[in-house]
Protein backbone atom coordinates (compact mmCIF):
# COMPACT_ATOMS: atom_id res chain seq x y z
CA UNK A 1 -9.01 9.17 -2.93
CA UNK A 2 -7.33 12.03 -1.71
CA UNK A 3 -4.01 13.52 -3.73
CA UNK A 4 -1.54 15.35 -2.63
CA UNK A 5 1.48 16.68 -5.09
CA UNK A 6 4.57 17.85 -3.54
CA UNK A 7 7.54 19.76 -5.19
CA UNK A 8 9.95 17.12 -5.18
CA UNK A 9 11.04 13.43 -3.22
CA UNK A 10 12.05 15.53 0.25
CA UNK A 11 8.62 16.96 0.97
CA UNK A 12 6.94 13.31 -0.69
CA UNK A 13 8.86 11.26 1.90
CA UNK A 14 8.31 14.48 4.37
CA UNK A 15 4.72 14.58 3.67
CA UNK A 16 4.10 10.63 3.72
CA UNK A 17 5.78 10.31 7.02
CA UNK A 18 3.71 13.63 9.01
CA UNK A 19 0.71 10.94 7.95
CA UNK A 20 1.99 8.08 9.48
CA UNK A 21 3.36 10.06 12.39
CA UNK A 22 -0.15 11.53 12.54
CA UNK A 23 -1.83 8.24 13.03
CA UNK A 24 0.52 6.41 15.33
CA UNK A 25 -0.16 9.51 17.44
CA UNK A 26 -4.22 9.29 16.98
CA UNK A 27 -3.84 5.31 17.95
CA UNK A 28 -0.72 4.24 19.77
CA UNK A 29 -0.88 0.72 19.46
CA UNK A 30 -1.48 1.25 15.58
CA UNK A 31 -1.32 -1.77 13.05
CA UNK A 32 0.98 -0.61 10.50
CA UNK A 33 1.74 -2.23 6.62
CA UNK A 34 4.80 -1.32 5.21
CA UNK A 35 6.25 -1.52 1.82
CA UNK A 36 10.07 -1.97 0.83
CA UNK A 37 11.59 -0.77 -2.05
CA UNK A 38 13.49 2.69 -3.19
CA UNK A 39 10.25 4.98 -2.67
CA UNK A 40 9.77 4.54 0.77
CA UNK A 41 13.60 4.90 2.08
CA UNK A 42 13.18 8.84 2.53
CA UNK A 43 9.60 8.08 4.52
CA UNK A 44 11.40 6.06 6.90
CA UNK A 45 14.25 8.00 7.65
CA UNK A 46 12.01 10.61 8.34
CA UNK A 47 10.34 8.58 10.81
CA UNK A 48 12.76 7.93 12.65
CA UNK A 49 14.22 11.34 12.78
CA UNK A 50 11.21 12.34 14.49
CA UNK A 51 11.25 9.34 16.87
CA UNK A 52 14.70 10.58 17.68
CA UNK A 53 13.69 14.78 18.10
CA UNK A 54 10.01 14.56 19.22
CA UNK A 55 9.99 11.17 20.31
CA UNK A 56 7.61 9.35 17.77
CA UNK A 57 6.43 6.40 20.12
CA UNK A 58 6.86 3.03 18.04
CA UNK A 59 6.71 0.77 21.60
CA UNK A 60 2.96 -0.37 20.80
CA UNK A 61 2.88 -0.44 17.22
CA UNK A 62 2.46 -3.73 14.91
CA UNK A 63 4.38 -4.08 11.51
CA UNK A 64 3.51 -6.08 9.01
CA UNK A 65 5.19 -5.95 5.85
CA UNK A 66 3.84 -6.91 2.54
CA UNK A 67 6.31 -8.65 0.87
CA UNK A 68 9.77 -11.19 0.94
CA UNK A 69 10.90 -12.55 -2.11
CA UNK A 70 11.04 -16.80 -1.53
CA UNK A 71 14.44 -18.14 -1.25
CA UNK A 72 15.95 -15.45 0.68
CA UNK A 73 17.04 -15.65 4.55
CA UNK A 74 16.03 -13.02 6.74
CA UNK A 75 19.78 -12.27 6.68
CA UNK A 76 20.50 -11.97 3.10
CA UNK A 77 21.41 -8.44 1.88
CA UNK A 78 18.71 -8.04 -0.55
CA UNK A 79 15.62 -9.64 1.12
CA UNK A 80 13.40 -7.50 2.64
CA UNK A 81 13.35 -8.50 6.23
CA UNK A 82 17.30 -7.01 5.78
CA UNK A 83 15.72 -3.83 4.65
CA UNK A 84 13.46 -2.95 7.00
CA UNK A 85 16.07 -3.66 9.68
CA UNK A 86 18.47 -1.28 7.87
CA UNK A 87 16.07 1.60 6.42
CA UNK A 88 13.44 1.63 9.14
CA UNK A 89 13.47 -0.90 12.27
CA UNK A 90 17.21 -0.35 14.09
CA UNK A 91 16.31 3.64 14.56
CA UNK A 92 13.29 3.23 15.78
CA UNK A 93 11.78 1.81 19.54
CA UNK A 94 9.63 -0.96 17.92
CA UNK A 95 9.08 -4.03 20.18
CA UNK A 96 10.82 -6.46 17.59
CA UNK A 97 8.15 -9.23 19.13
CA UNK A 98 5.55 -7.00 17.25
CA UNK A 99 7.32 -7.13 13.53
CA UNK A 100 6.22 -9.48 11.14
CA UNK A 101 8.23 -9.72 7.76
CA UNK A 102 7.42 -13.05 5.42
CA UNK A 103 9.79 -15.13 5.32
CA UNK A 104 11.29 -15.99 2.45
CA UNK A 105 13.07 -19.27 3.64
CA UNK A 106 9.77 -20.36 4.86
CA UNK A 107 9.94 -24.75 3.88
CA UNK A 108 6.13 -24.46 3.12
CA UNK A 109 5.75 -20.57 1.56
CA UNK A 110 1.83 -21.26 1.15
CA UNK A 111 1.02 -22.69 4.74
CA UNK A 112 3.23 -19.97 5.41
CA UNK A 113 0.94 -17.05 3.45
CA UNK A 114 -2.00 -19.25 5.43
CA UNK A 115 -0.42 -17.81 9.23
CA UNK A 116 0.42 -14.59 7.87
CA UNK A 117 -3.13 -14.30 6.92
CA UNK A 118 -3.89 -15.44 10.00
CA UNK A 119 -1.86 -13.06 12.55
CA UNK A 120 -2.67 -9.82 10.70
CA UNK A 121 -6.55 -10.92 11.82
CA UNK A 122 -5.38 -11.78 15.26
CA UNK A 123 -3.59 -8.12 15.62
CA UNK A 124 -7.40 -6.88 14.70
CA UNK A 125 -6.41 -6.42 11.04
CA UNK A 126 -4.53 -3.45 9.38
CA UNK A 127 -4.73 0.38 10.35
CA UNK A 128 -2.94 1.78 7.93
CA UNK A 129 -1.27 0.10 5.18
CA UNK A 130 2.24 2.00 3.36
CA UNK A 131 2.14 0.97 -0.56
CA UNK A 132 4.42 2.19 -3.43
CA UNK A 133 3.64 1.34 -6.87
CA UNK A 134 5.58 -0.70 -9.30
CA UNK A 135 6.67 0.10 -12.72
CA UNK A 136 3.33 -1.95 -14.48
CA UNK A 137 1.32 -0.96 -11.87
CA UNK A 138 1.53 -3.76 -9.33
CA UNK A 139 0.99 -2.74 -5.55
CA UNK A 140 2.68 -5.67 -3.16
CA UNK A 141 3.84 -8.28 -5.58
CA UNK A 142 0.41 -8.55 -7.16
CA UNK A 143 1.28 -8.47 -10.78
CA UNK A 144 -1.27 -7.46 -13.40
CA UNK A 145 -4.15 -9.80 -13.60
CA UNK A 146 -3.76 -10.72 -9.81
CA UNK A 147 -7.22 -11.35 -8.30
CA UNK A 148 -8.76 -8.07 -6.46
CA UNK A 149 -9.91 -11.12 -3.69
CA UNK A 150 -6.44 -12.28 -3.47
CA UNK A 151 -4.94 -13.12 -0.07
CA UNK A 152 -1.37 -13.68 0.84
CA UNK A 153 -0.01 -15.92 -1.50
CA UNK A 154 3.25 -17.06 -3.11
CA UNK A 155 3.28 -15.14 -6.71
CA UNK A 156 5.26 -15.62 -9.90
CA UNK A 157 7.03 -12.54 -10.47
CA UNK A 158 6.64 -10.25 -14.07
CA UNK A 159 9.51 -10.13 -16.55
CA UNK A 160 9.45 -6.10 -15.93
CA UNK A 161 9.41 -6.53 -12.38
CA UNK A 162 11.85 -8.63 -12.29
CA UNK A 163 14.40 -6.28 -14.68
CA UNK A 164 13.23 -3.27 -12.77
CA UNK A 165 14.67 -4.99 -8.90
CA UNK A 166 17.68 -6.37 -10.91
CA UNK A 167 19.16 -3.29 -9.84
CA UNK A 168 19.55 -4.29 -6.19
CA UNK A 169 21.03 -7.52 -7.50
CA UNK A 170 24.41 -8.10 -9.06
CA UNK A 171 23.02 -9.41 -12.09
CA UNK A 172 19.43 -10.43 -13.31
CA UNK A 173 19.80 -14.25 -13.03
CA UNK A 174 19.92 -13.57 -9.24
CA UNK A 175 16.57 -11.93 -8.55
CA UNK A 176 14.28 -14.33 -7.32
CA UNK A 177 11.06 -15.41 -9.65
CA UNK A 178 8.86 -15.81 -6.36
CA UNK A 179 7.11 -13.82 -3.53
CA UNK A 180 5.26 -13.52 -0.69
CA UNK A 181 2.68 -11.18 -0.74
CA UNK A 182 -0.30 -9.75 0.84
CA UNK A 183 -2.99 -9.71 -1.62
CA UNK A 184 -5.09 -7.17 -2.91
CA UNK A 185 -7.80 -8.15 -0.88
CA UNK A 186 -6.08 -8.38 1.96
CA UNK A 187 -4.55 -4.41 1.27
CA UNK A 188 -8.46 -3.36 0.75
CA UNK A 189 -9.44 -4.56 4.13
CA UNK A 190 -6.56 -1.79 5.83
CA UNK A 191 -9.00 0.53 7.31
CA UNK A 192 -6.52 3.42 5.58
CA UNK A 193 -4.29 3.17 2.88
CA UNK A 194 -1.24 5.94 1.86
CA UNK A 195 0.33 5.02 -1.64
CA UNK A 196 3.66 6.77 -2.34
CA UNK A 197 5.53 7.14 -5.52
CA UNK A 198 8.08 9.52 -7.52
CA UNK A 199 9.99 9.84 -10.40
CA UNK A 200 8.61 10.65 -13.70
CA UNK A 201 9.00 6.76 -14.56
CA UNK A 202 5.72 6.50 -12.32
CA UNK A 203 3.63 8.60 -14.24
CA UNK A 204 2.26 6.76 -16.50
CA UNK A 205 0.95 4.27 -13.58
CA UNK A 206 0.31 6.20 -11.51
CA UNK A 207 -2.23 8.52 -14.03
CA UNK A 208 -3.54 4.76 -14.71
CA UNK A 209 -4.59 4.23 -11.26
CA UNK A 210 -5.77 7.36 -10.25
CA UNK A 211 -7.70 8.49 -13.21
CA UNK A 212 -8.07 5.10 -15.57
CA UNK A 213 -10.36 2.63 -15.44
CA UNK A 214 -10.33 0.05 -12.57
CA UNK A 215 -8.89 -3.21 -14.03
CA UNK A 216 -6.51 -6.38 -12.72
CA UNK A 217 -4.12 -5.52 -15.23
CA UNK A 218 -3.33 -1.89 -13.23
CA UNK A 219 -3.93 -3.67 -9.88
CA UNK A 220 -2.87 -0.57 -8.32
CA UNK A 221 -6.45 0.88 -9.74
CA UNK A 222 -7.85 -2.05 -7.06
CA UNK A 223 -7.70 1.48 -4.96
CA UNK A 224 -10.46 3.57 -6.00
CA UNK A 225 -12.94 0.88 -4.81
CA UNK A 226 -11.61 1.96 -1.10
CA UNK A 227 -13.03 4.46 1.11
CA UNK A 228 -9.87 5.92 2.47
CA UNK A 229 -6.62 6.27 0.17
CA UNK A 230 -4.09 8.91 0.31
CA UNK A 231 -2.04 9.33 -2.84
CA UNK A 232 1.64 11.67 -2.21
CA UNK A 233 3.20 11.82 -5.31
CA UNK A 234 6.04 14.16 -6.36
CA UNK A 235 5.67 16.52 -8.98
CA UNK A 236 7.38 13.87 -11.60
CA UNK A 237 5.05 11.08 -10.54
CA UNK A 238 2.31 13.34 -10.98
CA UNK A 239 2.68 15.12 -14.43
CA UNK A 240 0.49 12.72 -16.49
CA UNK A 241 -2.44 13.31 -14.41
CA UNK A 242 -5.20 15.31 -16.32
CA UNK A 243 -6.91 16.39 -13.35
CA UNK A 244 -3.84 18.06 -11.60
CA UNK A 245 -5.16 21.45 -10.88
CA UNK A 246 -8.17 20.07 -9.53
CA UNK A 247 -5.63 18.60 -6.98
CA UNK A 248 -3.88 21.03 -5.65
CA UNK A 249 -6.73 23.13 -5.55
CA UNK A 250 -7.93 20.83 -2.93
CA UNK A 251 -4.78 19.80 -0.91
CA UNK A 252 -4.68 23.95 -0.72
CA UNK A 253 -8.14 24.77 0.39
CA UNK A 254 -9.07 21.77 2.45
CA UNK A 255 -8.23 24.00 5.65
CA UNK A 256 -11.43 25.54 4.70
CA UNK A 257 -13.64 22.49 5.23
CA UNK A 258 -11.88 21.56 8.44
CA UNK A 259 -12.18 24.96 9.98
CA UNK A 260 -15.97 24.54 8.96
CA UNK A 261 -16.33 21.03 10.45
CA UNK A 262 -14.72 22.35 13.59
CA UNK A 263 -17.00 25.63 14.14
């Protein structure tokens, strides 16, 4: 697990998007997860601001997303099919045939999980899969004690989680108590994963998952059992962590290895 700590949200969502832009570049007709939420919004927008100045090629790519909240119409202004249209998917030259979103309107959400499971294997499985963290640790909707075999699945959402996404809701009573959701199982199968988080009410997870023990209750710890995970935090995110100078000695002295490994 590699982590890199950047000054502030900027160079996170700068930083997070050079990696994605990296590997789109490396593999045009890339499989791509991507997460919704508050964390990622800068990421995207840089995305597409280099589609738009040094035109970032999206025309092959395949996006899944994680997550949809059950209930919701692609449509409605808080699912998450209407956020990735907004944030992400209108700036961008993505074939829209090749975006796949859960829908939350779905009249049979677990045959529904069944096909999602089912085209993400057809599409030869994820590349690289875009995760933030959630306030108790969850990654996707998988909420503490979630299987780490899990597939995609309708889940009952947390108490916390649901208080936390109130605030894109006009009151609490109005945040759906179900999701669709990739599992954790199905996240560990991306061939490379980049987890993205900020604000100093992410520390305490996010020191959890880095440096704690691996347990469902932190299901973002699910992680460290994967070969290839790239953590960007900002410094907020990332002042609980014990091992912080360790860090950043590495993120500044890895130039060393790869001028090695290319001699």
């Amino acid at each position: 697990m590699e982590i890199i700590i950047t000054p502030d949200y900027e160079q996170m969502s700068k930083t997070s998007a050079q990696i994605i832009a990296r590997e789109i570049r490396k593999q045009h007709d890339l499989v791509l997860g991507l997460a919704t939420g508050d964390t990622p919004v800068g990421t995207y927008k840089e995305l597409a601001k280099t589609h738009k100045e040094e035109g970032l090629d999206f025309s092959k790519v395949t996006a899944f997303n994680l997550d949809e909240y059950v209930g919701l119409a692609p449509l409605h202004e808080n699912s998450y099919n209407f956020f990735m249209e907004e944030n992400l998917f209108k700036d961008i030259n993505v074939n829209p045939e090749n975006v796949y979103v859960p829908q939350g309107n779905t009249n049979d959400p677990e045959e529904f999980s069944q096909w999602y499971e089912k085209k993400i294997k057809e599409a030869g499985g994820l590349d690289l899969q875009v995760l933030g963290i959630g306030g108790d640790g969850h990654i996707g909707f998988n909420e503490p004690g979630s299987s780490f075999a899990s597939r995609t699945r309708v889940k009952a959402l947390e108490k916390q989680t649901i208080e936390d996404n109130s605030r894109f809701f006009e009151k609490e009573e109005d945040v759906p108590r179900f999701a669709i959701t990739m599992g954790i199982g199905t996240i560990l199968e991306a061939k490379k994963i980049l987890l993205i988080a900020n604000g100093e009410n992410k520390a305490n997870v996010c020191a959890q998952f880095i440096e704690g023990p691996v347990s469902s209750q932190i299901t973002a710890s699910a992680l460290q059992l994967h070969s290839y995970v790239t953590v960007v935090l900002d410094e907020a995110a990332a002042s609980k962590l014990k091992r912080k100078d360790y860090y950043n000695w590495v993120r500044d002295n890895k130039h060393l290895v790869q001028k090695k490994v290319g001699r």
